[in-house]
Protein backbone atom coordinates (compact mmCIF):
# COMPACT_ATOMS: atom_id res chain seq x y z
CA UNK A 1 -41.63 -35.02 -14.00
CA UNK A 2 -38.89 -34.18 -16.64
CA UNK A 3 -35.65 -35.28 -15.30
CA UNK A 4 -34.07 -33.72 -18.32
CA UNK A 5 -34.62 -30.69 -17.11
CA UNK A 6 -33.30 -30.80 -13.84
CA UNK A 7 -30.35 -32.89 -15.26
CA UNK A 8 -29.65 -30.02 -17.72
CA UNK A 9 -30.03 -26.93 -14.68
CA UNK A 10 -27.99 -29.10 -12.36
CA UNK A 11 -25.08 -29.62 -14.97
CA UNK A 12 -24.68 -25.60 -15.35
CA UNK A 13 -24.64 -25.12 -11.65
CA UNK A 14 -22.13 -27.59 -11.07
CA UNK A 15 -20.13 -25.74 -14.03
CA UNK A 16 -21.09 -22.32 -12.91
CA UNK A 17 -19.44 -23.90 -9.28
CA UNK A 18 -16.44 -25.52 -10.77
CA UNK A 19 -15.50 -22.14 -12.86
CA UNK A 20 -16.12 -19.91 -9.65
CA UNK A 21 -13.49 -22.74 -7.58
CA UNK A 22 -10.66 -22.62 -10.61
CA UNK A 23 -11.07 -18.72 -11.06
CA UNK A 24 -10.99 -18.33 -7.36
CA UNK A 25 -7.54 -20.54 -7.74
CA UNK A 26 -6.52 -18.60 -10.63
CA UNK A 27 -6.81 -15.43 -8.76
CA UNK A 28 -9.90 -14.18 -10.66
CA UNK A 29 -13.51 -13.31 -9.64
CA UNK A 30 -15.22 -16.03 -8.74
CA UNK A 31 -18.58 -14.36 -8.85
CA UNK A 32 -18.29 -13.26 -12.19
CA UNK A 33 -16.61 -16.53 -13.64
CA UNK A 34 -19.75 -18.27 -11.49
CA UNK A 35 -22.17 -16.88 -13.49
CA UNK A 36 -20.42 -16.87 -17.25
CA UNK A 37 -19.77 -20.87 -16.24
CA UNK A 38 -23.63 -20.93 -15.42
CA UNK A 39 -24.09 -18.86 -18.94
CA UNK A 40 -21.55 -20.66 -21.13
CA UNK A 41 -21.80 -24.14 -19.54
CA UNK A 42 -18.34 -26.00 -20.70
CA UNK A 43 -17.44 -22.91 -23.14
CA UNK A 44 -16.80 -20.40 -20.39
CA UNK A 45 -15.08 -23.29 -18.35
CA UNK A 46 -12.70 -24.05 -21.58
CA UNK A 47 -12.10 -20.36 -21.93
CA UNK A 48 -11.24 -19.31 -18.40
CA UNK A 49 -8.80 -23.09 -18.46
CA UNK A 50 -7.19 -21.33 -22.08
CA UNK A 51 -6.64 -17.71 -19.36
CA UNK A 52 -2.85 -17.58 -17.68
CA UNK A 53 -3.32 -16.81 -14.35
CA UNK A 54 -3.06 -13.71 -12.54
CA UNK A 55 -0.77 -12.62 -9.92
CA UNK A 56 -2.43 -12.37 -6.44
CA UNK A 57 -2.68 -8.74 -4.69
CA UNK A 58 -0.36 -8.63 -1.49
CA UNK A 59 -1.86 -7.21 1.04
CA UNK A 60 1.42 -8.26 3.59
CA UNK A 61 3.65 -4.86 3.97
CA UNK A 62 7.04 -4.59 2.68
CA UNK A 63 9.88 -5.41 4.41
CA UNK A 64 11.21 -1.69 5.15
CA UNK A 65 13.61 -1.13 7.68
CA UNK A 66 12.88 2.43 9.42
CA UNK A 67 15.75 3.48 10.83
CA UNK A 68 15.58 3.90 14.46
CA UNK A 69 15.07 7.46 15.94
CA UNK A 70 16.63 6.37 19.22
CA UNK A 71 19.85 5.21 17.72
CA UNK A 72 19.61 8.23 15.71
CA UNK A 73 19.78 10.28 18.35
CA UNK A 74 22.58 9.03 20.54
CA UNK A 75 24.69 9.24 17.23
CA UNK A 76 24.10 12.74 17.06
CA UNK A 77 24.83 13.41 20.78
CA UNK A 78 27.71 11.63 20.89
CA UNK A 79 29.43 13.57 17.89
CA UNK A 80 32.38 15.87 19.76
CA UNK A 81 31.27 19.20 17.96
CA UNK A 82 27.61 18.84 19.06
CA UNK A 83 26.76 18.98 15.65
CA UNK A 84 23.90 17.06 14.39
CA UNK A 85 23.96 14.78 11.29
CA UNK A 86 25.95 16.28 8.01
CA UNK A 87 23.62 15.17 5.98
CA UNK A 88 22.82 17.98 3.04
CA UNK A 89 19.10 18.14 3.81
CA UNK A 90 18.34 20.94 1.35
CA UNK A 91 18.24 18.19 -1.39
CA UNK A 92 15.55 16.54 -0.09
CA UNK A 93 11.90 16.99 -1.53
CA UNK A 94 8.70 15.83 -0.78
CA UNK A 95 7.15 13.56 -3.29
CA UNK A 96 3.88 13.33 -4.47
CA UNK A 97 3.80 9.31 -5.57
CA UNK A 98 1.88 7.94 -4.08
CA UNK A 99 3.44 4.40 -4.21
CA UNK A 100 5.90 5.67 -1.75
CA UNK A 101 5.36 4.99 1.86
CA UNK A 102 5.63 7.40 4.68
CA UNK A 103 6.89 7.04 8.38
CA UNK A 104 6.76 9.89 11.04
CA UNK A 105 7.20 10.71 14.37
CA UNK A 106 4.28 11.97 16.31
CA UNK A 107 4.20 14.51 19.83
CA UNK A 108 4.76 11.05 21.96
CA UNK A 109 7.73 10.07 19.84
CA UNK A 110 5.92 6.98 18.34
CA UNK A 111 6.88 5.94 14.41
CA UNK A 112 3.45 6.10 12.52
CA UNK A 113 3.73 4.42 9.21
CA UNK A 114 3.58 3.10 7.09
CA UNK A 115 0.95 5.96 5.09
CA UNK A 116 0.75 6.80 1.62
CA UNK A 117 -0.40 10.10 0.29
CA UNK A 118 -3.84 9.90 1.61
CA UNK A 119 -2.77 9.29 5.28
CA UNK A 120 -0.26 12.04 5.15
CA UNK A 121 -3.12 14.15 4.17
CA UNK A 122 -5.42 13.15 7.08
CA UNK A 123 -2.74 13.60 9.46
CA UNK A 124 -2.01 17.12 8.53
CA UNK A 125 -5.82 17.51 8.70
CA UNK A 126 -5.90 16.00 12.33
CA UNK A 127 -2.89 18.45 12.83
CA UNK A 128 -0.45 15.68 13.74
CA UNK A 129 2.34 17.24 11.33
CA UNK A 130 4.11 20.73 12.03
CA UNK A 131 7.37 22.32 10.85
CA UNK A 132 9.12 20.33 13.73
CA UNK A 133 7.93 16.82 12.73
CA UNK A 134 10.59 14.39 11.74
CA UNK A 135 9.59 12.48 8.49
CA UNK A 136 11.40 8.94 6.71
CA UNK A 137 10.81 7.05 3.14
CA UNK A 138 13.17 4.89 1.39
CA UNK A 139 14.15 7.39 -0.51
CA UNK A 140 15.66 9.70 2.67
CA UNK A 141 18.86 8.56 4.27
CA UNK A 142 17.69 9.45 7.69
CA UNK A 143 14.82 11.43 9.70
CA UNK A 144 14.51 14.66 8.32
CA UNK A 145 12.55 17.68 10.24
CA UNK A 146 9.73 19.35 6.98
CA UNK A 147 11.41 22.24 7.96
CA UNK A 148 14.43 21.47 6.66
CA UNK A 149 13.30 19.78 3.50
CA UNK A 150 13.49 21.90 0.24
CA UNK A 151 9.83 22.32 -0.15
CA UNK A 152 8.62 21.11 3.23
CA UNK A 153 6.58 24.36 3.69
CA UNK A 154 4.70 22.94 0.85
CA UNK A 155 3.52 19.50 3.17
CA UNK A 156 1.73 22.07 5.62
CA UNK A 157 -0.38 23.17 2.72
CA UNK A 158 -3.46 21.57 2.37
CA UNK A 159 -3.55 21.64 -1.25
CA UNK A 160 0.11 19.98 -2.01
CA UNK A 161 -1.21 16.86 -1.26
């Protein structure tokens, strides 16, 4: 039996192994770095050793702080006009980043959120949003009703978002 051989197929896995551990650490794909290791033998290894590292996906949500709708709303009772919030809401607009996240209240007065674009368009398909639904991003100051938002006739369209 040639021991050679086996020597020689037994030195690129363990390569092809070592490569997929150190991209895996590196926050690359192991699988692919696997197999060039197993290709390349010690020239892949070098070469992905010679790469900077990347920066690892988080996956953990932001630390937002939605404001609290119950808060909100004892604020607004308690003003002595009966007035509710001054706050010029025809300035606000809907967005379409997507990077921004979305928080609203649904019919049993629970926050849902955070949702990008995509969720907001599934809930409007699920017909969880109306004209009297409060929504919140970091970029409103407080809980604003899409009807009072300058183009919050627009969210009820299917075809804004």
């Amino acid at each position: 039996m040639n021991y050679s051989f086996i020597t020689m197929i037994l030195s690129w896995i363990i390569v092809g192994g070592v490569s997929a551990y150190i991209a895996k650490q590196r926050h690359r794909n192991p699988i692919v770095w696997f197999f060039i290791g197993l290709i390349f033998n010690l020239f892949g290894l070098l070469f992905l050793l010679l790469l900077p590292s990347k920066k690892p996906i988080s996956t953990e949500p932001k630390d937002v702080k939605v404001p609290d709708i119950k808060q909100i709303n004892s604020e607004a009772t308690s003003l002595s006009d009966g007035s509710a919030y001054p706050i010029p809401h025809n300035t606000l607009r809907i967005s379409r980043d997507s990077t921004i996240e979305w928080y609203f209240i649904d019919a049993l007065s629970a926050i849902i959120g955070p949702l990008k674009l995509i969720d907001r368009r599934k809930a409007l398909i699920e017909r969880k949003l109306d004209n009297q639904t409060y929504l919140w991003c970091e970029e409103f100051p407080d809980w604003t009703q899409i009807k009072d938002l300058q183009n919050g006739a627009s969210i009820l369209d299917p075809d804004f978002l």
